[in-house]
C-alpha atoms as a PDB file:
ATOM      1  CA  UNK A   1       0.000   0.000   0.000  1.00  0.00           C
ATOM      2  CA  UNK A   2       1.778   3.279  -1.123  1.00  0.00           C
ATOM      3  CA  UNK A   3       2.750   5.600   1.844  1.00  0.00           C
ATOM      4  CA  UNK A   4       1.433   8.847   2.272  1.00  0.00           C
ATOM      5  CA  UNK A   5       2.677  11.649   3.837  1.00  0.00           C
ATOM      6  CA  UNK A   6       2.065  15.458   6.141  1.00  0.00           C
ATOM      7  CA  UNK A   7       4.644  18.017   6.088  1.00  0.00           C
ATOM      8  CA  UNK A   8       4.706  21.587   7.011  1.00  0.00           C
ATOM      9  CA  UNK A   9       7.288  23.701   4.585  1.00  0.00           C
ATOM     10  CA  UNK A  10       8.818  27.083   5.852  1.00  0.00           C
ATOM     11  CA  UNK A  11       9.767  28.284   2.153  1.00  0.00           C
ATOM     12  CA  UNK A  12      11.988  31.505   1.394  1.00  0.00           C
ATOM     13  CA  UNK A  13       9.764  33.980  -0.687  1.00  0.00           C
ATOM     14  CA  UNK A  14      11.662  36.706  -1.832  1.00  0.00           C
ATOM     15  CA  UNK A  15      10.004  38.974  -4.641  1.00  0.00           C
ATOM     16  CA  UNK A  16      13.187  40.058  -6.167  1.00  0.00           C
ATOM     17  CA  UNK A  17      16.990  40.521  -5.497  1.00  0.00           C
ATOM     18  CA  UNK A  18      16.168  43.940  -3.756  1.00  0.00           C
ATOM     19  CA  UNK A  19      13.316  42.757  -1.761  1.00  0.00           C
ATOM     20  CA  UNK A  20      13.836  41.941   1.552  1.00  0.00           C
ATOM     21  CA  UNK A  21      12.913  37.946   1.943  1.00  0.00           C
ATOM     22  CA  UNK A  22      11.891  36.269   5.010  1.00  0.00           C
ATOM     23  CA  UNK A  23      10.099  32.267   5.432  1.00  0.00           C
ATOM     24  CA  UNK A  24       6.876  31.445   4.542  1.00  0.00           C
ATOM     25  CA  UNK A  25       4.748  28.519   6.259  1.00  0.00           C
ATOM     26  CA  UNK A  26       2.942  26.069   4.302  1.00  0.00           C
ATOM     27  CA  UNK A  27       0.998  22.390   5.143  1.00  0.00           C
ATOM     28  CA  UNK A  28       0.924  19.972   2.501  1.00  0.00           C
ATOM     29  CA  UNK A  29      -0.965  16.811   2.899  1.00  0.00           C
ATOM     30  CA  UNK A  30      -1.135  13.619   1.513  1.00  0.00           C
ATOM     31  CA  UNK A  31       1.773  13.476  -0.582  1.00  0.00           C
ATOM     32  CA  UNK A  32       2.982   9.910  -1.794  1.00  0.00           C
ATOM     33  CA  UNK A  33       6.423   8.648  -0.429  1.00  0.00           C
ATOM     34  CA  UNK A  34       7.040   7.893  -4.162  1.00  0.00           C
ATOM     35  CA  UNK A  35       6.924  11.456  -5.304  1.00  0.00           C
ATOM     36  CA  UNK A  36      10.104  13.189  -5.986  1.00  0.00           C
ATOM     37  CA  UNK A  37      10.435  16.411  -3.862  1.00  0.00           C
ATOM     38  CA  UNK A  38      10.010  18.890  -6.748  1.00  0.00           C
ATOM     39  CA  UNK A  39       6.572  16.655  -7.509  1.00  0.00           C
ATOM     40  CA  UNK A  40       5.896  17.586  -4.238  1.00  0.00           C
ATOM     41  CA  UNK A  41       6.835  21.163  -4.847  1.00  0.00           C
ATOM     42  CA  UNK A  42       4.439  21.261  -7.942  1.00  0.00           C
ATOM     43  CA  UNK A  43       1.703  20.037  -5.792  1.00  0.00           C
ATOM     44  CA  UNK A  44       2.172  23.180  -3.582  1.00  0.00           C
ATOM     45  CA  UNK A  45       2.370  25.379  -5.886  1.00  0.00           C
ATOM     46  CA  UNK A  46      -1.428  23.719  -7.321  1.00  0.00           C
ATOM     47  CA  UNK A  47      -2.838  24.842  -4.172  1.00  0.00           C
ATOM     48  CA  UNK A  48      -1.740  28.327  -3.663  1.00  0.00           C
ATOM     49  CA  UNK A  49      -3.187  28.875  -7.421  1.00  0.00           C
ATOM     50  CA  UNK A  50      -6.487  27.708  -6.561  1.00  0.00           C
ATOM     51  CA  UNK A  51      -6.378  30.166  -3.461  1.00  0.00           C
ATOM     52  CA  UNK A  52      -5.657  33.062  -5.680  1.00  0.00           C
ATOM     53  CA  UNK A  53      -2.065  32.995  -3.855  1.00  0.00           C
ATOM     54  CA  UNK A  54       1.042  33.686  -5.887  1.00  0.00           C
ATOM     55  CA  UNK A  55       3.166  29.877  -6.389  1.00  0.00           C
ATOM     56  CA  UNK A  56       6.653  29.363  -5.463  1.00  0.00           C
ATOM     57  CA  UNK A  57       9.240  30.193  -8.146  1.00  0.00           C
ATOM     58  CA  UNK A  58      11.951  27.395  -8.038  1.00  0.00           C
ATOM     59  CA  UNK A  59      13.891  26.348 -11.458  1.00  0.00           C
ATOM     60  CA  UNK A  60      14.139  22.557 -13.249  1.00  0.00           C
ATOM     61  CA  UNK A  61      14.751  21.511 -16.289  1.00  0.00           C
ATOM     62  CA  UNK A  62      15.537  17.986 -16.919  1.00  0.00           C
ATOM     63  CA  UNK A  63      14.292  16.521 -13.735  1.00  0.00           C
ATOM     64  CA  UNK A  64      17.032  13.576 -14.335  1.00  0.00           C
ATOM     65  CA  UNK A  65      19.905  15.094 -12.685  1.00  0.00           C
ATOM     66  CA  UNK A  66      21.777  16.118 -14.971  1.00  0.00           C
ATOM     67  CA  UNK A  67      21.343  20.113 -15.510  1.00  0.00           C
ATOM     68  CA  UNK A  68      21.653  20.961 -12.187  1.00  0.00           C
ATOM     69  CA  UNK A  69      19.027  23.635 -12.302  1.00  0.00           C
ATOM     70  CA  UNK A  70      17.194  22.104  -9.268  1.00  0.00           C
ATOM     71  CA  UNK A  71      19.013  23.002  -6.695  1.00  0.00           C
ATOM     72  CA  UNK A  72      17.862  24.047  -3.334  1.00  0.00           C
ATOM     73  CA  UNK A  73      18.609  24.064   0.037  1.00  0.00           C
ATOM     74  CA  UNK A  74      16.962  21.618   2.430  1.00  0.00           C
ATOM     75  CA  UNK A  75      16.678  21.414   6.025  1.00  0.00           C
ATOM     76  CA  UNK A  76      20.575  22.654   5.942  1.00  0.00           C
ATOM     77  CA  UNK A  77      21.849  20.393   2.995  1.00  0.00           C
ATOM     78  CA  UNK A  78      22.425  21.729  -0.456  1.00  0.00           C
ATOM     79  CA  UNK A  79      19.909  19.116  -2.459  1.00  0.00           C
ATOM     80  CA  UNK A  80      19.064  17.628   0.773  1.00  0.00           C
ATOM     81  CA  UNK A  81      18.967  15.024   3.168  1.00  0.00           C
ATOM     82  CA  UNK A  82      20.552  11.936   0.490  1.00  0.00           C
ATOM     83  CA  UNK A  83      24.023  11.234  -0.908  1.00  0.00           C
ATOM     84  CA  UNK A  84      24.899  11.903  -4.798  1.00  0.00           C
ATOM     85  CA  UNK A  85      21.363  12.993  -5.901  1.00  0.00           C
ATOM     86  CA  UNK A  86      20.428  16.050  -6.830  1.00  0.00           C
ATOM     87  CA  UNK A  87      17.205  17.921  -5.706  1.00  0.00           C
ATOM     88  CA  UNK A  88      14.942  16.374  -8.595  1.00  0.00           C
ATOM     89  CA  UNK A  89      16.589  12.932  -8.149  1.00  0.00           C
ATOM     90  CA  UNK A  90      15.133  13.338  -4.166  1.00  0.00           C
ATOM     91  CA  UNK A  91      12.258  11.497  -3.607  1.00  0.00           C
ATOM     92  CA  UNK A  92      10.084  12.222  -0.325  1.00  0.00           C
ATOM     93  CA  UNK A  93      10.608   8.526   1.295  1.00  0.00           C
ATOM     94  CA  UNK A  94      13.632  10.499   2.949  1.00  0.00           C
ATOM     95  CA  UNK A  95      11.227  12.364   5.229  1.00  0.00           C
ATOM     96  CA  UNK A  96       8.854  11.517   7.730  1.00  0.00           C
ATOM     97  CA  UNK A  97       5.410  12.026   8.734  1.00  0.00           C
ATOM     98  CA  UNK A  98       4.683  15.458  10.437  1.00  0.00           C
ATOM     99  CA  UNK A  99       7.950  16.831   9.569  1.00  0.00           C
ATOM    100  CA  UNK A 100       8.852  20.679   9.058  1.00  0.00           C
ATOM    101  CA  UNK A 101      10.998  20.834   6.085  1.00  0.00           C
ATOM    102  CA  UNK A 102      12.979  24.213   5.463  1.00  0.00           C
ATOM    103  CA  UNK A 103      13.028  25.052   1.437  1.00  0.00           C
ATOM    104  CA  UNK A 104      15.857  27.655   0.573  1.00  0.00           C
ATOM    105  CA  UNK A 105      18.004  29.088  -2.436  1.00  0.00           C
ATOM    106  CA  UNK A 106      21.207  28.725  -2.565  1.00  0.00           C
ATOM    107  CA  UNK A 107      23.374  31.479  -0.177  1.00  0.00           C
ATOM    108  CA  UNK A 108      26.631  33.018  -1.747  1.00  0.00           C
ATOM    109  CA  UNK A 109      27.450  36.453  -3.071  1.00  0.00           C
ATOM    110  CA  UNK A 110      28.295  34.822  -6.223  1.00  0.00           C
ATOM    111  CA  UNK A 111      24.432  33.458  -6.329  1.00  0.00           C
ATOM    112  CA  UNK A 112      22.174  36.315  -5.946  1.00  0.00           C
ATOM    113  CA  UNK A 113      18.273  35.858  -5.439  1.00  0.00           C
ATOM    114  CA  UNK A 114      16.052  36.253  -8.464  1.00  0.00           C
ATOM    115  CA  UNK A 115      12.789  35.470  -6.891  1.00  0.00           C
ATOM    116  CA  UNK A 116      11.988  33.042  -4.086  1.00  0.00           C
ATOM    117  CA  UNK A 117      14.564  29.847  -4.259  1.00  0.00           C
ATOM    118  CA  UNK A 118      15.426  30.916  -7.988  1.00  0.00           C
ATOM    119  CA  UNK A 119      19.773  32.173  -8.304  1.00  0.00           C
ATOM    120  CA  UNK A 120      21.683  33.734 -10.578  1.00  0.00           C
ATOM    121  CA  UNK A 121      24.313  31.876 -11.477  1.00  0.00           C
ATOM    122  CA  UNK A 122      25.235  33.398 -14.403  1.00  0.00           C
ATOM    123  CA  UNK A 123      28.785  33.862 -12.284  1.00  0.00           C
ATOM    124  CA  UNK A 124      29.428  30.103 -13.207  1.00  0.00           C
ATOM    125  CA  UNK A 125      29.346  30.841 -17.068  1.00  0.00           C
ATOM    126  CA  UNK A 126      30.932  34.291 -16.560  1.00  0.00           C
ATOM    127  CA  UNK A 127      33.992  31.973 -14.907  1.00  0.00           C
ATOM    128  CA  UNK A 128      33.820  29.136 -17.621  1.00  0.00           C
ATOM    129  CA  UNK A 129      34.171  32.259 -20.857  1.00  0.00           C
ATOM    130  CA  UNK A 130      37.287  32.982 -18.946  1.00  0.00           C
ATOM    131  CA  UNK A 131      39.237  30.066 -19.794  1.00  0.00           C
ATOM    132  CA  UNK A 132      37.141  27.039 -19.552  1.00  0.00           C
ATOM    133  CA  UNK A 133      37.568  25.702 -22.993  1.00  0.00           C
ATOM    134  CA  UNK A 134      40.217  24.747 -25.728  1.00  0.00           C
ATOM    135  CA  UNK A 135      40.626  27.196 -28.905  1.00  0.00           C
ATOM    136  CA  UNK A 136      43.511  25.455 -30.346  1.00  0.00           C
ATOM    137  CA  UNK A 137      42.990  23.426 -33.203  1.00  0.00           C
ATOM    138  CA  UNK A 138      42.477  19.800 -32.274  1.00  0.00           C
ATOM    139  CA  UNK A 139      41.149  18.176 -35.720  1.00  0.00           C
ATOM    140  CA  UNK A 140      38.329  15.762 -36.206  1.00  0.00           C
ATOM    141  CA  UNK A 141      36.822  12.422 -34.464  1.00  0.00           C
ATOM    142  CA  UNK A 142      39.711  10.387 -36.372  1.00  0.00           C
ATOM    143  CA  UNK A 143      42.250  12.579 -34.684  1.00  0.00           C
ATOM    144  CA  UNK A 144      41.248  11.918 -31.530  1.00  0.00           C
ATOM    145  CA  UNK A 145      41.179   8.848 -31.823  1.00  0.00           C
ATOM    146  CA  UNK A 146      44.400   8.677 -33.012  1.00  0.00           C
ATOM    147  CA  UNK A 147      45.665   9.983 -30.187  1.00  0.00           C
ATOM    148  CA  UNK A 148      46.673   7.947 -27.069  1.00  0.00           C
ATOM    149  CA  UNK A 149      45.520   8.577 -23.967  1.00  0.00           C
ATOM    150  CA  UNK A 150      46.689   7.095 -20.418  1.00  0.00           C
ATOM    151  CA  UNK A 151      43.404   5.580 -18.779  1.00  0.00           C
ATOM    152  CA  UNK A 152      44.056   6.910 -15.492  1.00  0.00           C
ATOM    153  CA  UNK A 153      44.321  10.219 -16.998  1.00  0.00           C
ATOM    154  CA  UNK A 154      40.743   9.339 -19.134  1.00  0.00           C
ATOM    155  CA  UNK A 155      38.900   8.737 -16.237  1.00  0.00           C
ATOM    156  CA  UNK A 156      39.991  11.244 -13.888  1.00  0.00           C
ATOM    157  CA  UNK A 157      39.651  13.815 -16.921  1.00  0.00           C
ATOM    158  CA  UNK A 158      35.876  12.193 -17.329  1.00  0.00           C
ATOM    159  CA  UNK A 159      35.197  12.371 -13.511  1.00  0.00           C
ATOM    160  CA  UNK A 160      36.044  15.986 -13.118  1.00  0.00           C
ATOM    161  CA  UNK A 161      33.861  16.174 -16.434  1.00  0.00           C
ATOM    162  CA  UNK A 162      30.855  14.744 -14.719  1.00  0.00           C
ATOM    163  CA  UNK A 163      30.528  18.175 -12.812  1.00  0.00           C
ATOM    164  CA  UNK A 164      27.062  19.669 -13.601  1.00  0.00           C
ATOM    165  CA  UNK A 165      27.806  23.355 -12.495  1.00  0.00           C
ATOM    166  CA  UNK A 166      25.204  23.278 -10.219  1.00  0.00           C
ATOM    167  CA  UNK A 167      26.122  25.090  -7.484  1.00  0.00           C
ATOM    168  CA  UNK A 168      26.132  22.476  -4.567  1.00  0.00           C
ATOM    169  CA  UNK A 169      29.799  22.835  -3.774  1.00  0.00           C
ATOM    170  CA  UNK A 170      29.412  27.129  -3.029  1.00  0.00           C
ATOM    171  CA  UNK A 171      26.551  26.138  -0.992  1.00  0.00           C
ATOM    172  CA  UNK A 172      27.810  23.959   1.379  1.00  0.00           C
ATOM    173  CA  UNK A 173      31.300  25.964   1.810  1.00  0.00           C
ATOM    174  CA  UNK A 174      31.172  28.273   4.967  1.00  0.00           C
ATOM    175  CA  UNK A 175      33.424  30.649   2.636  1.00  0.00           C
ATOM    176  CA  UNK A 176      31.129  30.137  -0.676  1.00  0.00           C
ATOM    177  CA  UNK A 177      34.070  29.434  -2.267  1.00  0.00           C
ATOM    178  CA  UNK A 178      33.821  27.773  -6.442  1.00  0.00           C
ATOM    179  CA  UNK A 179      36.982  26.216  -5.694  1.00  0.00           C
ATOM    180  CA  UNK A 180      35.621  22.282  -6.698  1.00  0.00           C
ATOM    181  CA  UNK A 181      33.548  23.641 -10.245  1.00  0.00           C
ATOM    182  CA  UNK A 182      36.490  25.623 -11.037  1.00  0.00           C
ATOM    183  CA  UNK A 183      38.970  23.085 -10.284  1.00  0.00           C
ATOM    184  CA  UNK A 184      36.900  20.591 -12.446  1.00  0.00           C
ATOM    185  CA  UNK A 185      36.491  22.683 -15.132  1.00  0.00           C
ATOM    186  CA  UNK A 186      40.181  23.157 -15.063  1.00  0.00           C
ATOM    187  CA  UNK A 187      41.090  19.141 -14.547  1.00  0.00           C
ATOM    188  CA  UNK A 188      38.925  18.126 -17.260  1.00  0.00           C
ATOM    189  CA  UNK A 189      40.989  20.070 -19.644  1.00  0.00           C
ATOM    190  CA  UNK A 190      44.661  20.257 -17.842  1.00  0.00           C
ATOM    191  CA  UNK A 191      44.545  16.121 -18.322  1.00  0.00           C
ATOM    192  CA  UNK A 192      44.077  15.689 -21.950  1.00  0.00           C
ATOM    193  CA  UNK A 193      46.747  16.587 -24.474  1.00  0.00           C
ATOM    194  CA  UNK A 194      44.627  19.523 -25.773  1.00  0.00           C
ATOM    195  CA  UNK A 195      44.110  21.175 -23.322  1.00  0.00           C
ATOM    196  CA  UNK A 196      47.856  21.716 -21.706  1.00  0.00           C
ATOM    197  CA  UNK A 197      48.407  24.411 -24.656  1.00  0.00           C
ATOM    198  CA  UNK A 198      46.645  26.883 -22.674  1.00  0.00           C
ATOM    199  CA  UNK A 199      46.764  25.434 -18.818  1.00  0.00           C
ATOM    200  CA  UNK A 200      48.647  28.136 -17.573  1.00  0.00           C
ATOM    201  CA  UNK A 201      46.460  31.341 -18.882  1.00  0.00           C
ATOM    202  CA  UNK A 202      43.212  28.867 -17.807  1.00  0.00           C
ATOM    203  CA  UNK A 203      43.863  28.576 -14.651  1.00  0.00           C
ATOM    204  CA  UNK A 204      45.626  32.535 -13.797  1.00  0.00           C
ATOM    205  CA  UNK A 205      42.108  33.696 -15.666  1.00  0.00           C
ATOM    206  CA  UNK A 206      39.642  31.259 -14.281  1.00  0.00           C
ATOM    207  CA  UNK A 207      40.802  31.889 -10.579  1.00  0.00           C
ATOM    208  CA  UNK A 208      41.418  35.598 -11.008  1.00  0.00           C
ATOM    209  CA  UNK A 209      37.196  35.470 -12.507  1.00  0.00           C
ATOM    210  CA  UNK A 210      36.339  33.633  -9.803  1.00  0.00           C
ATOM    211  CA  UNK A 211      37.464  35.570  -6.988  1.00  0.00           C
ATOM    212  CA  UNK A 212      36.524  39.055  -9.028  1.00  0.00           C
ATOM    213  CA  UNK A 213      32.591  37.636  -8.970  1.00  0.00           C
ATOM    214  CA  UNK A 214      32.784  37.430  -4.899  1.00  0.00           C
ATOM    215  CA  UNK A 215      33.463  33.858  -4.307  1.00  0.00           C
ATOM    216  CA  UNK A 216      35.082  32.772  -1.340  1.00  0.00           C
ATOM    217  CA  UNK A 217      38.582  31.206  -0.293  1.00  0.00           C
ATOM    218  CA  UNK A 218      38.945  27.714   0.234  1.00  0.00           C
ATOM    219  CA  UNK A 219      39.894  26.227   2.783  1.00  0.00           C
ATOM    220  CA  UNK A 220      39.824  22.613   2.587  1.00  0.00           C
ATOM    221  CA  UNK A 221      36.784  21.498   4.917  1.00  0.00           C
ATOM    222  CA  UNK A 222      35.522  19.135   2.160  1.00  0.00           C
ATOM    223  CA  UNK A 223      31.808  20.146   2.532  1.00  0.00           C
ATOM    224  CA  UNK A 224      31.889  20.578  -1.225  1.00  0.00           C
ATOM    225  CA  UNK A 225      32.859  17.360  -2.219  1.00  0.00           C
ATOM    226  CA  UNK A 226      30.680  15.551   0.332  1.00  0.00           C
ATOM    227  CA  UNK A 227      27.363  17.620  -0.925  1.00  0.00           C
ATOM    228  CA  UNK A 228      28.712  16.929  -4.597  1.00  0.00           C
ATOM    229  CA  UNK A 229      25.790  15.209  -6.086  1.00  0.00           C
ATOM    230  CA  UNK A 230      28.273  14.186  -8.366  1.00  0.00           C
ATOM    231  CA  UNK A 231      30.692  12.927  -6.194  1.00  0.00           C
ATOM    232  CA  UNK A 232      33.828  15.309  -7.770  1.00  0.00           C
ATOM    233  CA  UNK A 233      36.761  14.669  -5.717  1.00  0.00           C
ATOM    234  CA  UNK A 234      38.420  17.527  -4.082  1.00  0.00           C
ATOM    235  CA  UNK A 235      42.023  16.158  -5.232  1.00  0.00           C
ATOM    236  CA  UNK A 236      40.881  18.547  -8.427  1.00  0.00           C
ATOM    237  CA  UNK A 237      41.357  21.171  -6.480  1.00  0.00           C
ATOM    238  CA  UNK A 238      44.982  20.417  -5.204  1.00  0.00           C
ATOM    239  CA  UNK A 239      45.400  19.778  -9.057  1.00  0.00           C
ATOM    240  CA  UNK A 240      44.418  23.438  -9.623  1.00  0.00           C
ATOM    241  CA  UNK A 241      46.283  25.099  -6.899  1.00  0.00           C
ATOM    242  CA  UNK A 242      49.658  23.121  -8.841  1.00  0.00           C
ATOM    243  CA  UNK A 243      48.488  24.546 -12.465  1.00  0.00           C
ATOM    244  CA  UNK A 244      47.800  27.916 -10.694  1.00  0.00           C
ATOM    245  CA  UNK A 245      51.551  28.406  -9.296  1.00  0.00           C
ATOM    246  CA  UNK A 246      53.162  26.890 -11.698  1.00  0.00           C
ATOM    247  CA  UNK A 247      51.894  29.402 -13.978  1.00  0.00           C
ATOM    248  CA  UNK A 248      52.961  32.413 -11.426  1.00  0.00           C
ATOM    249  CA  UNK A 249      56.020  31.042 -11.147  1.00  0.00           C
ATOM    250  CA  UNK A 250      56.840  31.287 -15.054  1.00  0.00           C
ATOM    251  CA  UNK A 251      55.246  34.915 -14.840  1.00  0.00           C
END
């Protein structure tokens, strides 16, 4: 017999990035154990519409965990309370009967509110045009696959690829600090043959765009990699702090 579920929600409603924002209380009833949370989310937003009340903007877009769009900040944890999911991937088995569950956007001064638990983070994209790519010339499919690659080096370059962007590693730092994306961004590149042409300039201009957009400094608690719903290692980031003075010290 499916399993169905009270909660009460204190949500963040904010109605812009100048507004001042403050928590909202909700009750939801009778939601399955099955649902995902941003099902459940949907459901909520159904009944303040047929009050006349104004819903709860949140963003999605795939709803399979792999945009990274979804993310929010539940009772404390960035995506909430599971391991390697993101928030659509969290289904509402994880809470209990009765429970209050706290609904907020992501906090960072690199992650400014839109509206309610929707952030900018255009800052991620602003970081990734600074250096985040190859613009040498690297030929065709055949090319590639001439071209031999150690597999250690393949799958720690595809690991730090599997980074989404989606925010959960400046949300769970006490400093808000990008170090993890940035330091994928950088790995992904800095361990294929293609991308060591311009390792030194990517990781002086992806650091310097980091801290310029009012991310914080890291230092080394690990929250980021444990709220990772990816699971990117934080050994990317001792990766980047090599690339990054290695390149000063040839300045």
């Amino acid at each position: 017999m499916e399993k169905n579920i009270n909660l009460t929600l204190k949500v963040w409603r904010q109605a812009d990035a100048k507004a001042k924002g403050k928590l909202e209380t909700y009750q939801v009833d009778g939601i399955s154990v099955d649902s995902s949370f941003l099902e459940m989310m949907d459901i909520l937003n159904e009944q303040l519409i047929n009050k006349g009340e104004e819903p709860v903007a949140f963003d999605h877009d795939c709803r399979e965990g792999i945009c990274g769009m979804c993310s929010l900040y539940i009772n404390g944890r960035p995506h909430g309370p599971d391991d390697d999911v993101t928030t659509c991937q969290l289904h509402m088995r994880k809470f209990n009967d009765g429970d209050t569950v706290y609904i907020e956007p992501w906090r960072s001064a690199g992650f400014p509110v839109i509206k309610d638990l929707i952030v900018n983070r255009n800052a991620f994209d602003t970081i990734i045009a600074s250096g985040g790519y190859v613009s040498v010339g690297t030929g065709g499919v055949p090319d590639a696959n001439a071209m031999p690659i150690g597999k250690p080096d393949a799958d720690e370059a595809m690991d730090a690829a599997s980074c989404i962007g989606c925010g959960a590693c400046v949300a769970a730092c006490k400093n808000g600090s990008a170090m993890l994306f940035v330091s994928a961004k950088v790995s992904q590149l800095a361990l294929l043959p293609q991308g060591k042409v311009e390792a030194a300039s990517r990781a002086k201009n992806m650091v310097a765009k980091m801290d310029e957009l009012g991310f914080g400094s890291c230092t080394n608690t690990g929250a980021c990699e444990v709220e990772c719903p990816k699971g990117v290692s934080i050994a990317n980031i001792a990766r980047l702090n090599r690339q990054f003075l290695s390149a000063k010290f040839k300045d």
